[in-house]
N, C-alpha and C. Protein backbone atom coordinates (compact mmCIF):
# COMPACT_ATOMS: atom_id res chain seq x y z
N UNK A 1 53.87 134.65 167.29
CA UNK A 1 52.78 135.59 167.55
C UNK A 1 51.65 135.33 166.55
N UNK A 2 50.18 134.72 166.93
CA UNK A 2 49.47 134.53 165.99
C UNK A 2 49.00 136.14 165.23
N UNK A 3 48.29 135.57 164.39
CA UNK A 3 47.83 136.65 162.83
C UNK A 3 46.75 137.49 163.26
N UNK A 4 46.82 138.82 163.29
CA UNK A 4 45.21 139.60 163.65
C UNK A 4 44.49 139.54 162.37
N UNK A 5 44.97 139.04 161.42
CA UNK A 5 44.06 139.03 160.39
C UNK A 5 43.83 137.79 160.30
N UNK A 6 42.44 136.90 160.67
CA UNK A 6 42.15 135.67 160.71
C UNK A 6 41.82 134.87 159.23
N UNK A 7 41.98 135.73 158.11
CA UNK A 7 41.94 135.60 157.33
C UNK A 7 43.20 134.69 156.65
N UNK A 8 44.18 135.30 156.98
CA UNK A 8 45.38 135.42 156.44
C UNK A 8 46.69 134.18 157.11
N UNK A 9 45.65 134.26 158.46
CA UNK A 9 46.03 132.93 159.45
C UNK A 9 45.22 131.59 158.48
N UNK A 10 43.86 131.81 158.23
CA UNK A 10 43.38 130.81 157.90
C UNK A 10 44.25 130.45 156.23
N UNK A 11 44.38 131.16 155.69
CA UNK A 11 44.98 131.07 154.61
C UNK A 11 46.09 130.16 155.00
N UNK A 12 47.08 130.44 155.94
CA UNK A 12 48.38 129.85 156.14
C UNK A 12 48.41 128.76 156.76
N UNK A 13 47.42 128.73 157.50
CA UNK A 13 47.23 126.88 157.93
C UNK A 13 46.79 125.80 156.76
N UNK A 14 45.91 126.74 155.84
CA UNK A 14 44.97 125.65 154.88
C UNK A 14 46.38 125.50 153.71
N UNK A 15 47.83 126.34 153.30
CA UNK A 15 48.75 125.87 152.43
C UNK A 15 49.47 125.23 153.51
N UNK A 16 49.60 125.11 154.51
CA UNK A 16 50.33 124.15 155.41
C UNK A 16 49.99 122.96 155.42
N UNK A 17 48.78 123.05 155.45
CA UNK A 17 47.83 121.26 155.47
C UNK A 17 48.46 120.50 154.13
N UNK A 18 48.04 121.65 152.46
CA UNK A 18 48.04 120.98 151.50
C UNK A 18 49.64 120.30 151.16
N UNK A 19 50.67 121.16 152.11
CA UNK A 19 52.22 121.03 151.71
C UNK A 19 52.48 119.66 152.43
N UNK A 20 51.72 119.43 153.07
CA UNK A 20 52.08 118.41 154.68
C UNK A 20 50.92 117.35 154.72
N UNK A 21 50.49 117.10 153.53
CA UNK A 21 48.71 116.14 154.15
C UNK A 21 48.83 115.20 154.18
N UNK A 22 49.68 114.17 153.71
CA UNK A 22 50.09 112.95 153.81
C UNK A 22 50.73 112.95 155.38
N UNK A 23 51.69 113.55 155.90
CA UNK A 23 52.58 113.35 157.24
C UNK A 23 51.31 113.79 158.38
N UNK A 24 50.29 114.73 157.90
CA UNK A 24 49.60 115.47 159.03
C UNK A 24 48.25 114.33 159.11
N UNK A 25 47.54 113.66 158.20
CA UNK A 25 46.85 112.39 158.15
C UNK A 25 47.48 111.30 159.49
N UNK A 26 48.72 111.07 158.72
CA UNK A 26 49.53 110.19 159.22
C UNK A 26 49.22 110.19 160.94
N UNK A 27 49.46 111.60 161.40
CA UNK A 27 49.97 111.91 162.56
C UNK A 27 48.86 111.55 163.50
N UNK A 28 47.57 112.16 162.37
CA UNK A 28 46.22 112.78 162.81
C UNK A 28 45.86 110.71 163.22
N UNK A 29 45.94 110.09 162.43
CA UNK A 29 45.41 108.79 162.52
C UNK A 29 45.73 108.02 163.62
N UNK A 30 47.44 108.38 163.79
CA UNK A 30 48.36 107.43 164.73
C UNK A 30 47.56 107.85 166.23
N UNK A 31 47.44 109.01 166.21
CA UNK A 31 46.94 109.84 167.41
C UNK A 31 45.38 109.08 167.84
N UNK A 32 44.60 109.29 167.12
CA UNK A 32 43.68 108.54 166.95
C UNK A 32 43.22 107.68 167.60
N UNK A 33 44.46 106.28 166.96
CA UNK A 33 44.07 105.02 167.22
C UNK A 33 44.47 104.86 168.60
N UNK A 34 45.59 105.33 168.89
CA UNK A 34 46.56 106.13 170.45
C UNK A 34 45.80 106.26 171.59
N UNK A 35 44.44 107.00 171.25
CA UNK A 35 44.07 107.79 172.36
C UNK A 35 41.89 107.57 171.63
N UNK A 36 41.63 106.30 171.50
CA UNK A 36 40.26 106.87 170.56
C UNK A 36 39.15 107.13 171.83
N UNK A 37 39.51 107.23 173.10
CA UNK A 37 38.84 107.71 174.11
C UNK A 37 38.41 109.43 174.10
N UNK A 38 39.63 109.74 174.17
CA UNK A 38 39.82 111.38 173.64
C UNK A 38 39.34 111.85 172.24
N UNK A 39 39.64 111.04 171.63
CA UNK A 39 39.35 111.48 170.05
C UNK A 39 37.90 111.53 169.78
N UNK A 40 37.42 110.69 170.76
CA UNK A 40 35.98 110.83 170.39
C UNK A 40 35.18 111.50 171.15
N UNK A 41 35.81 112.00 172.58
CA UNK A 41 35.72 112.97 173.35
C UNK A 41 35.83 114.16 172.71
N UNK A 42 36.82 114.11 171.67
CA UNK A 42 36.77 115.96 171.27
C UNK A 42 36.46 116.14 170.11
N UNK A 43 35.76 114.82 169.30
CA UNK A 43 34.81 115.15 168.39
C UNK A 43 33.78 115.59 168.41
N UNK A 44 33.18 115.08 169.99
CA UNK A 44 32.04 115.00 170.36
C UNK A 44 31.70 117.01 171.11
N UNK A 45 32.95 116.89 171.18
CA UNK A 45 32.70 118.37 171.92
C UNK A 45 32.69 119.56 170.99
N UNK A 46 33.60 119.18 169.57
CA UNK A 46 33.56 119.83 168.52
C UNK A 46 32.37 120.10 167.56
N UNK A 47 31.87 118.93 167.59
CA UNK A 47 30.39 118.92 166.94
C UNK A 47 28.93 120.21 167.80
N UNK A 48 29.13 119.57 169.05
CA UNK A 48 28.10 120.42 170.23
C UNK A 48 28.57 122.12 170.07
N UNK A 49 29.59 122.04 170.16
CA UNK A 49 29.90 123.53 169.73
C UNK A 49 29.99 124.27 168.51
N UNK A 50 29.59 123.14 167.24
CA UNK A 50 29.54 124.25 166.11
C UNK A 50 28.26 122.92 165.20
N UNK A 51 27.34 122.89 165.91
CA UNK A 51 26.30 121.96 165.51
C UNK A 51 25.80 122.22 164.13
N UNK A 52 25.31 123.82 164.56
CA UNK A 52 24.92 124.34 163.49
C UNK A 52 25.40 124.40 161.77
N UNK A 53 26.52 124.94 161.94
CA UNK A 53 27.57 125.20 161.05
C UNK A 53 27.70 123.95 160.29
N UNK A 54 27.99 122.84 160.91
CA UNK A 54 28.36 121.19 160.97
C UNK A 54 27.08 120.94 159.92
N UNK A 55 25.96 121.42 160.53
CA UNK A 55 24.64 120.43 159.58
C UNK A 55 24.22 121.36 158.86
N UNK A 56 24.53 122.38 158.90
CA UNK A 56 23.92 123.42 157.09
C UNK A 56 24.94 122.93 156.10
N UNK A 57 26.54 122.92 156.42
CA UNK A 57 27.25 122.31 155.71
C UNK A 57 27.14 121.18 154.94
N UNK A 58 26.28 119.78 155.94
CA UNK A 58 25.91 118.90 155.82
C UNK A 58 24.94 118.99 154.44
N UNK A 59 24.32 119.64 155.12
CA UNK A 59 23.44 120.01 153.96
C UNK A 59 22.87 120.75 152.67
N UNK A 60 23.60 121.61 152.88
CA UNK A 60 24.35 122.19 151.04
C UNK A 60 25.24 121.63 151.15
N UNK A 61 26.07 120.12 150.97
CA UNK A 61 26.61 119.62 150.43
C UNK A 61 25.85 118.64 149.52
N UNK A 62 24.81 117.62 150.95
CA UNK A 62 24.09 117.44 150.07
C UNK A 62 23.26 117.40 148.89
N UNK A 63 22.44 118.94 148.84
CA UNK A 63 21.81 119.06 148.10
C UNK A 63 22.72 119.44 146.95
N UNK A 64 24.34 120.05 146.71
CA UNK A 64 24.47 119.71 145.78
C UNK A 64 25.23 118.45 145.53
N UNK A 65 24.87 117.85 145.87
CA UNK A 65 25.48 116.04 145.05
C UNK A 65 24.46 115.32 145.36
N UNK A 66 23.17 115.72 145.03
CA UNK A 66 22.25 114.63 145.13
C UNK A 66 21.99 113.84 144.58
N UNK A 67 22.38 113.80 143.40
CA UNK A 67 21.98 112.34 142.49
C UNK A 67 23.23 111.46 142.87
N UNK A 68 24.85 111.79 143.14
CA UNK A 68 25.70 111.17 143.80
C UNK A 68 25.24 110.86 145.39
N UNK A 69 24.76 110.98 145.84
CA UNK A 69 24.55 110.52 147.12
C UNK A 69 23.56 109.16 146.86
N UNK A 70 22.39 109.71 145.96
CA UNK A 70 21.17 108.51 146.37
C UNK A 70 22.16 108.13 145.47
N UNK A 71 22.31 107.94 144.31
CA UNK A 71 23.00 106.38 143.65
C UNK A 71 24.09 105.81 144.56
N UNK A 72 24.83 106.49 145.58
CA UNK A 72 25.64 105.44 146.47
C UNK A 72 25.04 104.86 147.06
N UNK A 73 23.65 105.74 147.94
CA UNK A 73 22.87 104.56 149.01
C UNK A 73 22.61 103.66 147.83
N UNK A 74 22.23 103.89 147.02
CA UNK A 74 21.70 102.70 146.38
C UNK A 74 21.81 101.58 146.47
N UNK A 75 23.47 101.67 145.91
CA UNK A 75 24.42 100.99 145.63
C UNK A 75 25.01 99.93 146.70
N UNK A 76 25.27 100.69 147.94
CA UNK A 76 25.42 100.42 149.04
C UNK A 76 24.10 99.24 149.82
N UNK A 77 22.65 99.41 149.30
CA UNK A 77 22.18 99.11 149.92
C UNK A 77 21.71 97.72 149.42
N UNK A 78 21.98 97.90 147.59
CA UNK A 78 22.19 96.70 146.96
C UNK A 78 23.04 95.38 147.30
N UNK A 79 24.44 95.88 147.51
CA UNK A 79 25.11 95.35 147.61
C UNK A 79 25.37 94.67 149.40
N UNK A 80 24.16 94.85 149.89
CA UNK A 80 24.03 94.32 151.79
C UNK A 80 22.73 94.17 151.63
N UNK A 81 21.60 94.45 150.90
CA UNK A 81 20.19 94.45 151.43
C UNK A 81 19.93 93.90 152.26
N UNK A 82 20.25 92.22 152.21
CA UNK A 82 19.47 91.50 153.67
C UNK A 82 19.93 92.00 155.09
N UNK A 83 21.29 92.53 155.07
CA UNK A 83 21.81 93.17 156.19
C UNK A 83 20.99 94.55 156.68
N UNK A 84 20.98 95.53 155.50
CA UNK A 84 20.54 96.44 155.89
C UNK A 84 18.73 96.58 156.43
N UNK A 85 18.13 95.56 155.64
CA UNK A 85 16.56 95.24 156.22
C UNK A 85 16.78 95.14 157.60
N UNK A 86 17.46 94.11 158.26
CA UNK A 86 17.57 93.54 159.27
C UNK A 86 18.05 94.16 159.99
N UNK A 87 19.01 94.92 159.83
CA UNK A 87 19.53 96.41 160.98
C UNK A 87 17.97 97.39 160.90
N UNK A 88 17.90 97.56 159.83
CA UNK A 88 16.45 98.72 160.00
C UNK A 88 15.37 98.55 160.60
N UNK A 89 15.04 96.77 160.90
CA UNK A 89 13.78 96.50 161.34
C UNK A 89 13.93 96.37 162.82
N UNK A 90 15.44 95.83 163.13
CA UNK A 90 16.00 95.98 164.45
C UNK A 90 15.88 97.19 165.25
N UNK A 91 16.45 98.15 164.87
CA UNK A 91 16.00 99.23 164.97
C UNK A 91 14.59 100.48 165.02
N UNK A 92 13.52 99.83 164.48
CA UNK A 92 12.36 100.26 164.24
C UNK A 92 11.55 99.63 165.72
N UNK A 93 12.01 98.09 165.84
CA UNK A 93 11.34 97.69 166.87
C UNK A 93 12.21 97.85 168.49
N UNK A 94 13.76 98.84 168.70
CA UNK A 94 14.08 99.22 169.41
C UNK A 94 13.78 100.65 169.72
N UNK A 95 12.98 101.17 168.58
CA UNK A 95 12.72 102.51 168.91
C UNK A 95 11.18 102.78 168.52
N UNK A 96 10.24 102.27 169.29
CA UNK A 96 8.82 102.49 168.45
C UNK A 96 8.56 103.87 168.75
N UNK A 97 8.58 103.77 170.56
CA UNK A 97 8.51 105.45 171.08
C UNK A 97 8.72 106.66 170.50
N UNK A 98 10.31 106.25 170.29
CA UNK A 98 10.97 107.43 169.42
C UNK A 98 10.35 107.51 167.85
N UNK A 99 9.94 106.75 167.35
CA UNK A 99 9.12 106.99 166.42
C UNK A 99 7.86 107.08 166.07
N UNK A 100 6.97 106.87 167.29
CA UNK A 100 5.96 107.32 167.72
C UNK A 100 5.83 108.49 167.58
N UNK A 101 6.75 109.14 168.58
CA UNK A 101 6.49 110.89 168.84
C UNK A 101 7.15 111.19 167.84
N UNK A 102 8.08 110.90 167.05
CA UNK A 102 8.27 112.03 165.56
C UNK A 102 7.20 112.00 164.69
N UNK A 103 6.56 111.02 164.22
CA UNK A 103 5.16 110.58 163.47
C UNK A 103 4.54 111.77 163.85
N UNK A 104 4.38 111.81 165.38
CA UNK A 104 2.93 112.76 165.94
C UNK A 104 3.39 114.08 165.58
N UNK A 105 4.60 114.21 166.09
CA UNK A 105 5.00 116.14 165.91
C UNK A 105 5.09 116.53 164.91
N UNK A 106 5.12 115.69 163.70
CA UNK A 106 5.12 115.98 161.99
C UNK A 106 3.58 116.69 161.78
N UNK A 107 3.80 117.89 161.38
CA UNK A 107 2.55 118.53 160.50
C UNK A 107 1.93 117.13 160.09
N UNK A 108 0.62 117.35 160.28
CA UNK A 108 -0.63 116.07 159.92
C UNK A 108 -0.50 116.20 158.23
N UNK A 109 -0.54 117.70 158.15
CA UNK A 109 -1.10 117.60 156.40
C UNK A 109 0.15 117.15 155.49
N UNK A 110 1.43 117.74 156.26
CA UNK A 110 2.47 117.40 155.43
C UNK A 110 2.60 115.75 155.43
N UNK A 111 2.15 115.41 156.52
CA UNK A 111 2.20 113.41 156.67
C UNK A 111 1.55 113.08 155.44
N UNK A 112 0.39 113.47 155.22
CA UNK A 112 -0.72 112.99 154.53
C UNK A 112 -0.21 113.26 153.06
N UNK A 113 0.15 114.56 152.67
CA UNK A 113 0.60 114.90 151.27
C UNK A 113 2.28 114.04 150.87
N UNK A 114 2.89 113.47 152.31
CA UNK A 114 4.23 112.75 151.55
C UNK A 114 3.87 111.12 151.38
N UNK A 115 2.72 110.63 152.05
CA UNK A 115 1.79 109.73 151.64
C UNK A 115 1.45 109.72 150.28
N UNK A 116 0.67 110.78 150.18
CA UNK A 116 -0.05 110.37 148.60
C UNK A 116 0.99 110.84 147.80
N UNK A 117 2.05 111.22 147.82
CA UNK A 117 3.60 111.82 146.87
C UNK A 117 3.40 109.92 146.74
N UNK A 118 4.06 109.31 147.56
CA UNK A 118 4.47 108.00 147.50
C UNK A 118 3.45 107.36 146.66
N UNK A 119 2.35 107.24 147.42
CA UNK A 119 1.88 106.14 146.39
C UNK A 119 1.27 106.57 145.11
N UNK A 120 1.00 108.07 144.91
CA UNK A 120 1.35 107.84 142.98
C UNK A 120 2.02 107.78 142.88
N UNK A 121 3.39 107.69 142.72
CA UNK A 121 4.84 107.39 142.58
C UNK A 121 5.17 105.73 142.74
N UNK A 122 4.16 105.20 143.36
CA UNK A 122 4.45 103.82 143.40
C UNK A 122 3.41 102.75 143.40
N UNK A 123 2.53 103.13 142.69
CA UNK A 123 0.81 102.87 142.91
C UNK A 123 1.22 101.42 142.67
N UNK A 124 1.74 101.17 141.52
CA UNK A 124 1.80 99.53 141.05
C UNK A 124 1.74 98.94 141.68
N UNK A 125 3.37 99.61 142.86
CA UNK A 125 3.82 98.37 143.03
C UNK A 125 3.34 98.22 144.93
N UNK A 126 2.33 99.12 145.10
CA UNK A 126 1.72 99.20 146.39
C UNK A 126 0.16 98.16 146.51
N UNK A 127 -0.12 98.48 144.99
CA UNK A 127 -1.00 97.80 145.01
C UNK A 127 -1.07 96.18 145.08
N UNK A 128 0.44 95.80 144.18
CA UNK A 128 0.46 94.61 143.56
C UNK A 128 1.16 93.94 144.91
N UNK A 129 1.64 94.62 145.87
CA UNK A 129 2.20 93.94 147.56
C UNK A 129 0.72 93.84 148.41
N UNK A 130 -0.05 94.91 148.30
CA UNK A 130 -1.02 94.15 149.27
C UNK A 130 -2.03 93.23 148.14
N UNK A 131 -2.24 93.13 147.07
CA UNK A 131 -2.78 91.61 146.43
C UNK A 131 -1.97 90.66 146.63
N UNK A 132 -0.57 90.66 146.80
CA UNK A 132 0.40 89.54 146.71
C UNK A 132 -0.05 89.04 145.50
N UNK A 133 0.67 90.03 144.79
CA UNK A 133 1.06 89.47 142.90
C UNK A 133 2.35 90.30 142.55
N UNK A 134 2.69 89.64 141.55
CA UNK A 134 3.76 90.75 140.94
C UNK A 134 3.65 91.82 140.57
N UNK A 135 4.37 93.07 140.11
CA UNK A 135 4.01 94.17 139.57
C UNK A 135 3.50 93.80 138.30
N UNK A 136 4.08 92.97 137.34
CA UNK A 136 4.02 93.26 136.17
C UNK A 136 2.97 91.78 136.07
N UNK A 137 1.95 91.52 136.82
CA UNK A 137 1.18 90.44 136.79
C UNK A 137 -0.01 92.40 137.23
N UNK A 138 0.20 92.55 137.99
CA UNK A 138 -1.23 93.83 138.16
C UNK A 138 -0.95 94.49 137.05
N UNK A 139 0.24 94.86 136.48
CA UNK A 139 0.39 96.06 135.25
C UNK A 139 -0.50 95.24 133.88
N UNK A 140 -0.30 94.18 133.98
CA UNK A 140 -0.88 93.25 132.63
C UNK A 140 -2.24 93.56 132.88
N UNK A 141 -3.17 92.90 134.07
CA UNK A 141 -4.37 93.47 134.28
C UNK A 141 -4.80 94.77 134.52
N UNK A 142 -4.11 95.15 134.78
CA UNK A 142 -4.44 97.22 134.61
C UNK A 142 -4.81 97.81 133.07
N UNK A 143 -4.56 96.94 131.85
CA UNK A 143 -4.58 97.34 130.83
C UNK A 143 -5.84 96.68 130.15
N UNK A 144 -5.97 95.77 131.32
CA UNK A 144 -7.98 95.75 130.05
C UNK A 144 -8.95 96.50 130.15
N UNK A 145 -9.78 97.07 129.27
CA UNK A 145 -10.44 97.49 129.60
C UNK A 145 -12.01 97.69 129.45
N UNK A 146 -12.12 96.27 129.77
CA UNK A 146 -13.60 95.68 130.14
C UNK A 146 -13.69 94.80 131.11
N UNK A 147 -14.82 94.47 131.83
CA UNK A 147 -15.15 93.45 132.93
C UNK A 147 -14.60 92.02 131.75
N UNK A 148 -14.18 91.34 132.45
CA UNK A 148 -13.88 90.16 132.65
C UNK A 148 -15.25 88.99 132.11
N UNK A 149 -16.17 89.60 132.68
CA UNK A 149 -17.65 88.54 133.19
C UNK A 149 -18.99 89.18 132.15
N UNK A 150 -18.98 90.28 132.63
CA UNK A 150 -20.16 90.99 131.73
C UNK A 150 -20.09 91.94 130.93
N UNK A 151 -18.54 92.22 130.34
CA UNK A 151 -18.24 92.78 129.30
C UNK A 151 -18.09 94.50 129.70
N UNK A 152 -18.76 94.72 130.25
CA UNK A 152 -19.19 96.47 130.45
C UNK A 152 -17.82 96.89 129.93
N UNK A 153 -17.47 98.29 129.81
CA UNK A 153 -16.50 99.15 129.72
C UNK A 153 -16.22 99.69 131.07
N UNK A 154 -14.57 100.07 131.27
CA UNK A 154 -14.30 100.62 132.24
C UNK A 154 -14.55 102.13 132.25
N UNK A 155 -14.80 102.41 131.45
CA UNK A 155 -15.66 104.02 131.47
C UNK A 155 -16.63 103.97 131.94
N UNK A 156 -17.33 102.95 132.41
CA UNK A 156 -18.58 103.09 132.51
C UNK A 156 -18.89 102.64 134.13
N UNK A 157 -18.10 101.84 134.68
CA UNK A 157 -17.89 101.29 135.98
C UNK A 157 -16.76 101.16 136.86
N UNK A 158 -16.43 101.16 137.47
CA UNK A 158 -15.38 100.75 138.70
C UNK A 158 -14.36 99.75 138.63
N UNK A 159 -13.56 99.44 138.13
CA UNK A 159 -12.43 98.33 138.15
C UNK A 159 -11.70 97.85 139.05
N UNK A 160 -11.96 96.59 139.14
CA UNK A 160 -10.97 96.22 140.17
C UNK A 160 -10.42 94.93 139.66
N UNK A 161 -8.54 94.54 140.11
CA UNK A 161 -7.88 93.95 139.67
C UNK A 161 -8.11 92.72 140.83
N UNK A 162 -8.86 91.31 139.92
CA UNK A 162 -9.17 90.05 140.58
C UNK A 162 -8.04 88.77 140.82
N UNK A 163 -7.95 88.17 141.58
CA UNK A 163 -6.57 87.19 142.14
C UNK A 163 -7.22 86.49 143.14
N UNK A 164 -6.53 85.22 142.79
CA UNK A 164 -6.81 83.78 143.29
C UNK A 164 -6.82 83.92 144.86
N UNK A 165 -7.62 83.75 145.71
CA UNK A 165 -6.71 83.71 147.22
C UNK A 165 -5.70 82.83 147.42
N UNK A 166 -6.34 81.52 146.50
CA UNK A 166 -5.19 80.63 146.73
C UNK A 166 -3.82 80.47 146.33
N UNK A 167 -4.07 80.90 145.33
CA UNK A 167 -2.44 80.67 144.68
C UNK A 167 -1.79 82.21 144.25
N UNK A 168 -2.89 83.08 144.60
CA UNK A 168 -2.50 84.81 144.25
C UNK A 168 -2.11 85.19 143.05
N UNK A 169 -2.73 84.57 141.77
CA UNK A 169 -2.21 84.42 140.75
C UNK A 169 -3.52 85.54 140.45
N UNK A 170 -3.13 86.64 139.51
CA UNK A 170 -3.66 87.40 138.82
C UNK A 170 -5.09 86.87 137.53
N UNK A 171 -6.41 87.07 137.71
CA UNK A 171 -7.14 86.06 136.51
C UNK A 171 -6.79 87.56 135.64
N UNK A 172 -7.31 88.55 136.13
CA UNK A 172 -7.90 89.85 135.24
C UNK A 172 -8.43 90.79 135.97
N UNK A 173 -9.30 91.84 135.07
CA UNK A 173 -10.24 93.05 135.78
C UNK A 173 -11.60 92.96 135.61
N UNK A 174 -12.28 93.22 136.53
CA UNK A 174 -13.35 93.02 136.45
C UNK A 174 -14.34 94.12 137.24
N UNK A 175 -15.67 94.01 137.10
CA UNK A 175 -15.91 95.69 137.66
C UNK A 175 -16.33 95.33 138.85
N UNK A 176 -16.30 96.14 139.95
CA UNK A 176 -16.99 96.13 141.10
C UNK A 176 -18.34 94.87 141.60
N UNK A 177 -18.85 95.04 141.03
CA UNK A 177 -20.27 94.02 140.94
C UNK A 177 -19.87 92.64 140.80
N UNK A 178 -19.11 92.21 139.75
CA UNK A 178 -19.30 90.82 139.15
C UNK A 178 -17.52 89.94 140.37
N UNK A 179 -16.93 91.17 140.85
CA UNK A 179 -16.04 90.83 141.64
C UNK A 179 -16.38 90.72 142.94
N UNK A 180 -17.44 91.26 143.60
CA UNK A 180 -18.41 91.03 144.82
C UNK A 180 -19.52 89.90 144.49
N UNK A 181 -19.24 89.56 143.64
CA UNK A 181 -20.16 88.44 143.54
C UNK A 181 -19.28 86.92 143.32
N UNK A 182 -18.34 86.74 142.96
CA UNK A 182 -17.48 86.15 142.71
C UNK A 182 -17.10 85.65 144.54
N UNK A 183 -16.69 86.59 144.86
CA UNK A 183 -16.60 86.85 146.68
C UNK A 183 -17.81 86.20 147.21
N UNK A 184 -19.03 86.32 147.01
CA UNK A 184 -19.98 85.85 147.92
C UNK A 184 -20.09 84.35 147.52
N UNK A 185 -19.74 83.92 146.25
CA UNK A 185 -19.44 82.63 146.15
C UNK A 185 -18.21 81.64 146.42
N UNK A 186 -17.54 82.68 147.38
CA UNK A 186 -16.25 82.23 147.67
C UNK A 186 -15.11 81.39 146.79
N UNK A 187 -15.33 82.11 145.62
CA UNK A 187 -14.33 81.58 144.48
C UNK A 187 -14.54 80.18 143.96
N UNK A 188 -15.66 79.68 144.43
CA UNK A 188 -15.83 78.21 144.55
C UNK A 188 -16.86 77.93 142.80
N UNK A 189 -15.84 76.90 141.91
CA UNK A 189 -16.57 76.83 140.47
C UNK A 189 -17.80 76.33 140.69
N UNK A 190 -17.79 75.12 142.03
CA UNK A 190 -19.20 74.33 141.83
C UNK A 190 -20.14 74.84 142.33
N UNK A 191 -20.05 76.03 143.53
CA UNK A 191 -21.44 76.63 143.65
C UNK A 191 -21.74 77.62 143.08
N UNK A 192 -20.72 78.25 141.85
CA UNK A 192 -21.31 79.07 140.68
C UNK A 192 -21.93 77.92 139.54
N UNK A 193 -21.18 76.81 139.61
CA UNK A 193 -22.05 75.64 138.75
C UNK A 193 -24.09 75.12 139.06
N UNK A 194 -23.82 75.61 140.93
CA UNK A 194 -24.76 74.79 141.54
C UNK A 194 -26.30 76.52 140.77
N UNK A 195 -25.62 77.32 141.11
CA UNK A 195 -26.19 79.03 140.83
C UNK A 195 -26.59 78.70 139.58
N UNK A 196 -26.26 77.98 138.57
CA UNK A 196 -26.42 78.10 136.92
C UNK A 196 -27.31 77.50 136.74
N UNK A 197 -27.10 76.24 137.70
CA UNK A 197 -28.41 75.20 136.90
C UNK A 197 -29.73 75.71 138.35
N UNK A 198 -29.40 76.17 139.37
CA UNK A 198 -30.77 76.55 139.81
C UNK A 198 -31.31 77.63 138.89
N UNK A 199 -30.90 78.73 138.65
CA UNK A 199 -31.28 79.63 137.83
C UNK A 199 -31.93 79.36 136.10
N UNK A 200 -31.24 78.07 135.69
CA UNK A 200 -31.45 77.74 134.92
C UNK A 200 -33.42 76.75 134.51
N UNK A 201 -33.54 76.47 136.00
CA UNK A 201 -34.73 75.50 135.96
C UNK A 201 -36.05 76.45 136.10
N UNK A 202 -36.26 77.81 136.04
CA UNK A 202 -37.18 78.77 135.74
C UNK A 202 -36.85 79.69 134.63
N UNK A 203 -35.75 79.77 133.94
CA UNK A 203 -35.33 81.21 133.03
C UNK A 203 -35.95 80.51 131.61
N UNK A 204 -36.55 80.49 131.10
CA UNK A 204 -36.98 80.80 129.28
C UNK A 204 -35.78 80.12 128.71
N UNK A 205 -36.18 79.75 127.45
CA UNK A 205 -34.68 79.82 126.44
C UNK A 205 -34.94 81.23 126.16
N UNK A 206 -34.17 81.87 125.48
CA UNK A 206 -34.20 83.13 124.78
C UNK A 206 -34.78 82.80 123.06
N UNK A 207 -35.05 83.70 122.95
CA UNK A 207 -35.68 83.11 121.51
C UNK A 207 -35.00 83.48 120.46
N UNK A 208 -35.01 82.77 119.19
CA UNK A 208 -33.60 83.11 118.21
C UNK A 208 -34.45 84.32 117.35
């Protein structure tokens, strides 16, 4: 005759489990592998019927073991990366749709504010992927702080971190101006050579 006190039932199943968990595993597994048509049939029906319950659980569990959780993905993701890229990108390009419309139904502002969370949080190394340089090749040039060319102070002008097209090698910083000009000469030494000596055949000496 089951228990009207569900309490007291639940009590007596959960010291039954702990007296029996090795044989009731056992049983639970054999069954399992036995029947994994059903088993996944009445997981599936178990979940739909207590969804809720299932993912708050999920999730105050999470939140308390969160630093144990991300250090496993971590870990996990260290130890497969090329696998796991390659499942994720697989995936990204089997589901654009589906990630289309979650993109769109996301609050705009909240999009925008977990955007800029990220990239101060990762400015370096966002910046130093679309220059194609290293982080610690932009972090070296992030720390001068004068133009490169005409000396100015970065207090005083606009900085921007300059790189080879060709070889993407980091020179330095330089301010806005003397790096748009650099650009209109298309990085090229001899027609800043050819610029020197035209400029040169009207300018004065300077006088001592």
């Amino acid at each position: 005759m089951p228990y009207k006190d569900k309490e007291k039932a639940k009590a007596r199943r959960k010291a039954r489990y702990r007296a029996n968990r090795e044989e009731i595993r056992a049983k639970v597994k054999a069954y399992r592998e036995a029947n994994p048509d059903k088993a996944k049939a009445r997981d599936k029906a178990y979940y739909e019927a207590n969804r809720e319950r299932h993912n708050a659980k999920g999730r105050d569990w999470h939140h308390a073991n969160r630093e144990e959780v991300l250090a496993g993905k971590k870990a996990g993701y260290e130890a497969d990366k090329e696998n796991v890229l390659a499942k994720n990108k697989a995936w990204r390009e089997a589901n654009r749709e589906q990630q289309a419309a979650y993109h769109k139904a996301r609050d705009p502002e909240k999009r925008k504010a977990a955007r800029k969370a990220y990239y101060d949080a990762n400015r370096s190394k966002e910046r130093a992927k679309r220059l194609g340089v290293t982080v610690e090749e932009y972090e070296r040039a992030e720390r001068e702080q004068q133009c490169g060319i005409c000396k100015t102070s970065f207090t005083l002008v606009r900085a921007v971190v300059d790189h080879c097209h060709q070889t993407h090698r980091v020179r330095g910083r330089l301010c806005q101006q003397c790096n748009t000009a650099l650009g209109l000469f298309h990085d090229d030494p001899k027609l800043l050579r050819r610029a020197l000596k035209y400029l040169a055949r009207d300018t004065k000496p300077s006088q001592p």
